[in-house]
C-alpha atoms as a PDB file:
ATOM      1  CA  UNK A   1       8.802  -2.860   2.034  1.00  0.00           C
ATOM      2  CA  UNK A   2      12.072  -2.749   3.125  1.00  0.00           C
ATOM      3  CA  UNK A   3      13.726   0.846   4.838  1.00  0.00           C
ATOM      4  CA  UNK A   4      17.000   1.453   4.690  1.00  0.00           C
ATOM      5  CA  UNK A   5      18.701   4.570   6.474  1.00  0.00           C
ATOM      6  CA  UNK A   6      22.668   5.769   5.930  1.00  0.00           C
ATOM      7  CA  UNK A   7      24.105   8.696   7.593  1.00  0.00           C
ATOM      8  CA  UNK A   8      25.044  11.659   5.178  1.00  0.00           C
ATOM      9  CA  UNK A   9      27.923  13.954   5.728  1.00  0.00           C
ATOM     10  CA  UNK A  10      28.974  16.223   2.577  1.00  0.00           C
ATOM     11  CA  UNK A  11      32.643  17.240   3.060  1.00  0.00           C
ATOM     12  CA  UNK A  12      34.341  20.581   1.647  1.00  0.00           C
ATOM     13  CA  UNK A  13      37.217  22.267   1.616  1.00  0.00           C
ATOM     14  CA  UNK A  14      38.076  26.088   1.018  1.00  0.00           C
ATOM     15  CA  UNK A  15      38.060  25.685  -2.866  1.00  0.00           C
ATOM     16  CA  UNK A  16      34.748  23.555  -2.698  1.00  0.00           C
ATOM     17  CA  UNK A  17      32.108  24.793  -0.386  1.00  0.00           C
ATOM     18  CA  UNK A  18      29.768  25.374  -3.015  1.00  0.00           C
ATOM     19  CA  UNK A  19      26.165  24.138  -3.174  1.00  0.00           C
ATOM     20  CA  UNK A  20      26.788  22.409  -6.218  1.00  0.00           C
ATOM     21  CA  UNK A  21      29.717  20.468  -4.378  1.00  0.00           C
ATOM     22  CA  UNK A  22      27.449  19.360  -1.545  1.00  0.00           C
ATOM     23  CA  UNK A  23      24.339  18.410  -3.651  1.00  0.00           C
ATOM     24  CA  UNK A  24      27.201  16.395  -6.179  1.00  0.00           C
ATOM     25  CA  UNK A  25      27.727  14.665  -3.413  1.00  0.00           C
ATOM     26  CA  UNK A  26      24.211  13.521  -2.345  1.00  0.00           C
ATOM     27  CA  UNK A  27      23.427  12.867  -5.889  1.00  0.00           C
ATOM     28  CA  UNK A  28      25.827  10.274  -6.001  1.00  0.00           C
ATOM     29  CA  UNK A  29      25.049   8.230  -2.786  1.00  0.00           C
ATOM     30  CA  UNK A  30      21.477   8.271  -4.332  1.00  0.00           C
ATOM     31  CA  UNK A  31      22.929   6.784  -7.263  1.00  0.00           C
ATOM     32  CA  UNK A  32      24.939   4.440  -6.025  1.00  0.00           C
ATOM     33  CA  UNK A  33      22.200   2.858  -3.872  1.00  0.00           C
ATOM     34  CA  UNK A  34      19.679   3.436  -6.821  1.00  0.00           C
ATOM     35  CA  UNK A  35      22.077   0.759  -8.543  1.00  0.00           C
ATOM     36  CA  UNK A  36      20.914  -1.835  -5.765  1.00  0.00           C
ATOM     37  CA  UNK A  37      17.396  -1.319  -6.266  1.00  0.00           C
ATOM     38  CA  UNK A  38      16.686   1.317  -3.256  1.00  0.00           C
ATOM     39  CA  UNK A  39      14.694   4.475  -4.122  1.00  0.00           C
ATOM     40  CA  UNK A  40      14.952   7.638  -2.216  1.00  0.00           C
ATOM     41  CA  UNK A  41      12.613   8.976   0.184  1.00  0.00           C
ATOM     42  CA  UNK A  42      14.109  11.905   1.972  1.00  0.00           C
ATOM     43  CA  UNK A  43      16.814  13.826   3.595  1.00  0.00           C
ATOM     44  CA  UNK A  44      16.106  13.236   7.472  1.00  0.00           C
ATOM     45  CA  UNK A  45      18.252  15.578  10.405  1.00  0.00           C
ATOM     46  CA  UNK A  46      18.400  13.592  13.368  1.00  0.00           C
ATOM     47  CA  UNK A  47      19.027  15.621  16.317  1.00  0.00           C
ATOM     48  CA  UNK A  48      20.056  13.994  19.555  1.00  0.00           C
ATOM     49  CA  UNK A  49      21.468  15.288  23.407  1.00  0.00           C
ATOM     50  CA  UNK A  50      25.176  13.928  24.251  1.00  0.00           C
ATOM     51  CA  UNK A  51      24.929  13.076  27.756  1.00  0.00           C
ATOM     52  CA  UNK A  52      27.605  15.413  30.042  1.00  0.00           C
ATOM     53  CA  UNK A  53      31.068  13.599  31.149  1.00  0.00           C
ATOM     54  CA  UNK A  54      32.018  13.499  34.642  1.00  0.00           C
ATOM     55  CA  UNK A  55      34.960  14.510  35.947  1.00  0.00           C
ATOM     56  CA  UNK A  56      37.160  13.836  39.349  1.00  0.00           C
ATOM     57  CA  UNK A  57      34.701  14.308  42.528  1.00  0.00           C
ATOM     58  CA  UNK A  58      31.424  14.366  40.383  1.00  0.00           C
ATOM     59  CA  UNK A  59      31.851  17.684  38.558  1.00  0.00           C
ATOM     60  CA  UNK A  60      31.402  18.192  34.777  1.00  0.00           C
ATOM     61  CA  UNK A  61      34.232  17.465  32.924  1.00  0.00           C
ATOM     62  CA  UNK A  62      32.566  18.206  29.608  1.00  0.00           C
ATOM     63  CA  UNK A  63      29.105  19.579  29.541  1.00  0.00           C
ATOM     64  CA  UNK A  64      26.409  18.001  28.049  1.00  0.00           C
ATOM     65  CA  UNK A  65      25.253  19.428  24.136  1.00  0.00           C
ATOM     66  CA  UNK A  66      22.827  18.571  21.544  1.00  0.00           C
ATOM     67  CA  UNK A  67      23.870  17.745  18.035  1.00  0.00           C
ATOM     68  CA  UNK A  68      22.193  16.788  14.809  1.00  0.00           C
ATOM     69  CA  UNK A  69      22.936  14.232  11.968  1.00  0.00           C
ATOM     70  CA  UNK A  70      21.507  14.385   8.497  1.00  0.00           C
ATOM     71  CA  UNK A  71      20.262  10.822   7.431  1.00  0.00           C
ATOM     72  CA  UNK A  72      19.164   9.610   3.609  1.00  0.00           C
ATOM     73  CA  UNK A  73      16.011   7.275   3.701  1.00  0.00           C
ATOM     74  CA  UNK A  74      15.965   4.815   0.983  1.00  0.00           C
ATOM     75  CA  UNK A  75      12.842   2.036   0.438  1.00  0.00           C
ATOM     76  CA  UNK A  76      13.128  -1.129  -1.584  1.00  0.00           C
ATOM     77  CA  UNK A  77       9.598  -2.863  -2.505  1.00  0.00           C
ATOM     78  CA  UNK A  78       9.552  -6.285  -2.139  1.00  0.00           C
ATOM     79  CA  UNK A  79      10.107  -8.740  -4.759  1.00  0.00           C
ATOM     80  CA  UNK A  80      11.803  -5.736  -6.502  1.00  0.00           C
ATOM     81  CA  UNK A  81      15.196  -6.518  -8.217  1.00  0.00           C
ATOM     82  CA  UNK A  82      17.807  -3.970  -9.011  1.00  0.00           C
ATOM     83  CA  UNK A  83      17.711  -1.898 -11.986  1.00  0.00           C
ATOM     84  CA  UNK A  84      20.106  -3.018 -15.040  1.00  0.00           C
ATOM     85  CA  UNK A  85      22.539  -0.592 -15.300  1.00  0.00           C
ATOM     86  CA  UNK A  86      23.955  -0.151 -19.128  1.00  0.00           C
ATOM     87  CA  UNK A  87      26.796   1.571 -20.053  1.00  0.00           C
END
């Protein structure tokens, strides 16, 4: 088995923050990787601590903060070729 793992950031505007919008948008990276013979696993957050920055004479220029990414896992089986796509 083969894992593959691509960051996932839905974007929105004022006349699109809806659900629907977002999900739209997952939907189609699923698709489009579905196409190259990966299947979905999950929807993965990631979270992780930015270090601090130093300033002048050692003191913090920018503290230090934790963050969190959201991450679609995708498998491929071996010896598994990509779907035919018809149209």
């Amino acid at each position: 088995m083969e894992y593959k793992v691509i960051p996932f950031t839905a974007t929105a505007n004022q006349t699109n923050m809806s659900s629907k919008n977002i999900a739209e948008q997952l939907d189609q990276l699923i698709k489009n990787n579905t196409e190259d013979g990966w299947e979905y696993v999950r929807l993965e957050s990631v979270s992780t601590y930015i270090q601090p920055v130093e300033g002048c004479f050692g003191n913090i220029a920018k503290p230090g903060y934790m963050t969190s990414f959201q991450m679609v896992v995708l498998i491929k089986k071996e010896n598994e070729k990509p779907a035919a796509v018809s149209y």
